[in-house]
C-alpha atoms as a PDB file:
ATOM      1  CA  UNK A   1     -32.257 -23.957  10.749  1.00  0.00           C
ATOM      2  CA  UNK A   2     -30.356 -21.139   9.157  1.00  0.00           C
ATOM      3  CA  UNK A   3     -27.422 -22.335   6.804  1.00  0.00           C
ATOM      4  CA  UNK A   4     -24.493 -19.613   7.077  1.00  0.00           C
ATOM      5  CA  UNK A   5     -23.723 -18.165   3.663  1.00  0.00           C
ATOM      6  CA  UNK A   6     -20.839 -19.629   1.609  1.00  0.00           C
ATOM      7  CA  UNK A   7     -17.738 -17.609   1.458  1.00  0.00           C
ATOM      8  CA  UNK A   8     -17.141 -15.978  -1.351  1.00  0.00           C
ATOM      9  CA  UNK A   9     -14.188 -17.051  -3.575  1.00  0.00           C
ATOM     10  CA  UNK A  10     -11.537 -14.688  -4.376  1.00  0.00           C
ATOM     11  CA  UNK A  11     -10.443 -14.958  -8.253  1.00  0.00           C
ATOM     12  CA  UNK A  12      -7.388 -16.498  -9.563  1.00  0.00           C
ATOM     13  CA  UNK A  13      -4.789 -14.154 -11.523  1.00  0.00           C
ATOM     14  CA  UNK A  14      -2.702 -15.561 -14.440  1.00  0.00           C
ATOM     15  CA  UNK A  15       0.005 -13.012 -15.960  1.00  0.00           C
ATOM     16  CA  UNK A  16      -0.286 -12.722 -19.469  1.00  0.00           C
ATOM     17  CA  UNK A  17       2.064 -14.700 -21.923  1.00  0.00           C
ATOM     18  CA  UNK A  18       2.612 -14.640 -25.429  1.00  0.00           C
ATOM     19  CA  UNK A  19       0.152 -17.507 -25.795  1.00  0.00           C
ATOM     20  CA  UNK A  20      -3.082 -15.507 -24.101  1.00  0.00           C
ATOM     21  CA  UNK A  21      -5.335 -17.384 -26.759  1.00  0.00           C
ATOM     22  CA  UNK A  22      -4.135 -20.575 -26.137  1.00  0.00           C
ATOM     23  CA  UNK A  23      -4.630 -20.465 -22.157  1.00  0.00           C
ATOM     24  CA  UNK A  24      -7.944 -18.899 -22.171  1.00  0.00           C
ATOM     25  CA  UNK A  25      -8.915 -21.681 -24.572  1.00  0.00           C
ATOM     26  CA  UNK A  26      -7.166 -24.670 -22.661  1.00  0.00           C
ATOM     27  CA  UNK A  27      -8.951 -23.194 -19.723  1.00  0.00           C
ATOM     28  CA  UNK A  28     -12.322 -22.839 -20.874  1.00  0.00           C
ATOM     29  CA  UNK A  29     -12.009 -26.220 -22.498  1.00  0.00           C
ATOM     30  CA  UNK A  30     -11.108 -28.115 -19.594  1.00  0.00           C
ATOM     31  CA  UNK A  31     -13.299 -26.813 -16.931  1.00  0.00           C
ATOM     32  CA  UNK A  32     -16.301 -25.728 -19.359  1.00  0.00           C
ATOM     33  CA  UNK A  33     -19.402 -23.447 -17.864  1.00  0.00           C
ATOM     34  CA  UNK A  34     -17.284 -24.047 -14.139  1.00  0.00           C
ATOM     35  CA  UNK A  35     -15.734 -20.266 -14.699  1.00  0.00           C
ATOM     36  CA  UNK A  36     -15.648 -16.945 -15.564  1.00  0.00           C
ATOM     37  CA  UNK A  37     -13.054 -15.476 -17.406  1.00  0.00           C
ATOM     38  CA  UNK A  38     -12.030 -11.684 -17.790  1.00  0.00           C
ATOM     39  CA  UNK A  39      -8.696  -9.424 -18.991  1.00  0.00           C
ATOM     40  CA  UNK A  40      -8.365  -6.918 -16.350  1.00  0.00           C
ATOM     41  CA  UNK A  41      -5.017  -4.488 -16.792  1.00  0.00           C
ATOM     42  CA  UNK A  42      -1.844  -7.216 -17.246  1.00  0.00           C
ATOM     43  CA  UNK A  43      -3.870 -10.017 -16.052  1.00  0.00           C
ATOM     44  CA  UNK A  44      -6.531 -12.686 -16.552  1.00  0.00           C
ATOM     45  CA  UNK A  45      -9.010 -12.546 -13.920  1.00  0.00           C
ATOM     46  CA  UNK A  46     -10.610 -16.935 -13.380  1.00  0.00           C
ATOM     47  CA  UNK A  47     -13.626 -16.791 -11.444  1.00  0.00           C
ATOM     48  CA  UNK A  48     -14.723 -20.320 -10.424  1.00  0.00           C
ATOM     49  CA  UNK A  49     -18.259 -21.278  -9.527  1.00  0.00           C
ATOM     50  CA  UNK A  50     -17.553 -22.772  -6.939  1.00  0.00           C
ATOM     51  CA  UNK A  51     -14.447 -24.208  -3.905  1.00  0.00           C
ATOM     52  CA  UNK A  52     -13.512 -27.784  -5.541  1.00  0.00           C
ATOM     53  CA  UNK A  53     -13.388 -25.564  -9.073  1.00  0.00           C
ATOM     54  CA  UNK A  54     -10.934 -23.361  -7.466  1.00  0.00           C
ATOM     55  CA  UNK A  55      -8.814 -26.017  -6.151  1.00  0.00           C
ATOM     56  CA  UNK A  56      -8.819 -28.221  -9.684  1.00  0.00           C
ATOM     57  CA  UNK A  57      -7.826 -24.664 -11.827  1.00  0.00           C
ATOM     58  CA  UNK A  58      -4.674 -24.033  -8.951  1.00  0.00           C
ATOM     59  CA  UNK A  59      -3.353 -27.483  -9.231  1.00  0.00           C
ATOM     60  CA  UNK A  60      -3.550 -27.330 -13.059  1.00  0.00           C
ATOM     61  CA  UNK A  61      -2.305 -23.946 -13.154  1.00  0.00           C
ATOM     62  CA  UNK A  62       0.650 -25.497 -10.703  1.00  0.00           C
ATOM     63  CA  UNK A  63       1.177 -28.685 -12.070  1.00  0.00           C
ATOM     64  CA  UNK A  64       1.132 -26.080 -15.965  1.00  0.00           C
ATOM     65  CA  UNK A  65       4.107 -24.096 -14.457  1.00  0.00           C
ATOM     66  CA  UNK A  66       1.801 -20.932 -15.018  1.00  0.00           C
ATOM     67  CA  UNK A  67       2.259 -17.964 -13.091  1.00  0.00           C
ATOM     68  CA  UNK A  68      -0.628 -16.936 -10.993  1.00  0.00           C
ATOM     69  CA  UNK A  69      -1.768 -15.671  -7.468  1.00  0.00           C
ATOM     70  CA  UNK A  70      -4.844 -15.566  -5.408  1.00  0.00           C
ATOM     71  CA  UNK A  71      -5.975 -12.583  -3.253  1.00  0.00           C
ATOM     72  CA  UNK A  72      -5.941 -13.496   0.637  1.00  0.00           C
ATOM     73  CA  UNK A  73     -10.081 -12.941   1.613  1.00  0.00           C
ATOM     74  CA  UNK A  74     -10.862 -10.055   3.949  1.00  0.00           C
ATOM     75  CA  UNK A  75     -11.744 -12.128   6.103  1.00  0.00           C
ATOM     76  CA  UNK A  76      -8.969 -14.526   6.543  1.00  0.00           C
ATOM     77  CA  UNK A  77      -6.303 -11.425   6.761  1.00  0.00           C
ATOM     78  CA  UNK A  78      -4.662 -10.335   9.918  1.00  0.00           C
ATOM     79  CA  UNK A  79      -6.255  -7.662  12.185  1.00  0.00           C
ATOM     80  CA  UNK A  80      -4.688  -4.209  11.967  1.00  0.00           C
ATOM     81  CA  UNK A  81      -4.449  -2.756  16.006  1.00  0.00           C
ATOM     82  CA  UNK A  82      -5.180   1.052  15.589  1.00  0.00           C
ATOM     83  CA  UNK A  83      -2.046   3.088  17.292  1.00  0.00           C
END
């Protein structure tokens, strides 16, 4: 039987603050090899490995009072109707 392929997961963005280091360390720390971490423009890009990671780094980024957002997928967005 053919298995369909696991979505892939959007990253999470984190503005910057004056304590960068700090974050990027408490992050890395507390969820270890789970993600990827990258500065891209005004923002720090957290790539989890994998759905469960995602959730644990938004409720800790939530429950943190960080600032962050997460891209809608392609395919979970709304339909454009051509005119």
């Amino acid at each position: 039987m053919i298995e369909a392929p696991e979505p892939k997961l959007t990253p999470i963005m984190v503005r910057y603050t004056d304590n960068l280091k700090e974050q990027i360390a408490e992050i890395s720390n507390q969820f270890e090899d789970d993600v990827r971490i990258k500065l891209a423009g005004e923002q720090l890009k957290i790539f989890p490995a994998n759905s469960d990671i995602h959730r644990a780094i938004t409720k800790y980024l939530t429950d943190g009072k960080i600032e962050f957002y997460v891209i809608t997928p392609k395919n979970q967005r709304p339909l454009k109707k051509p005119c």
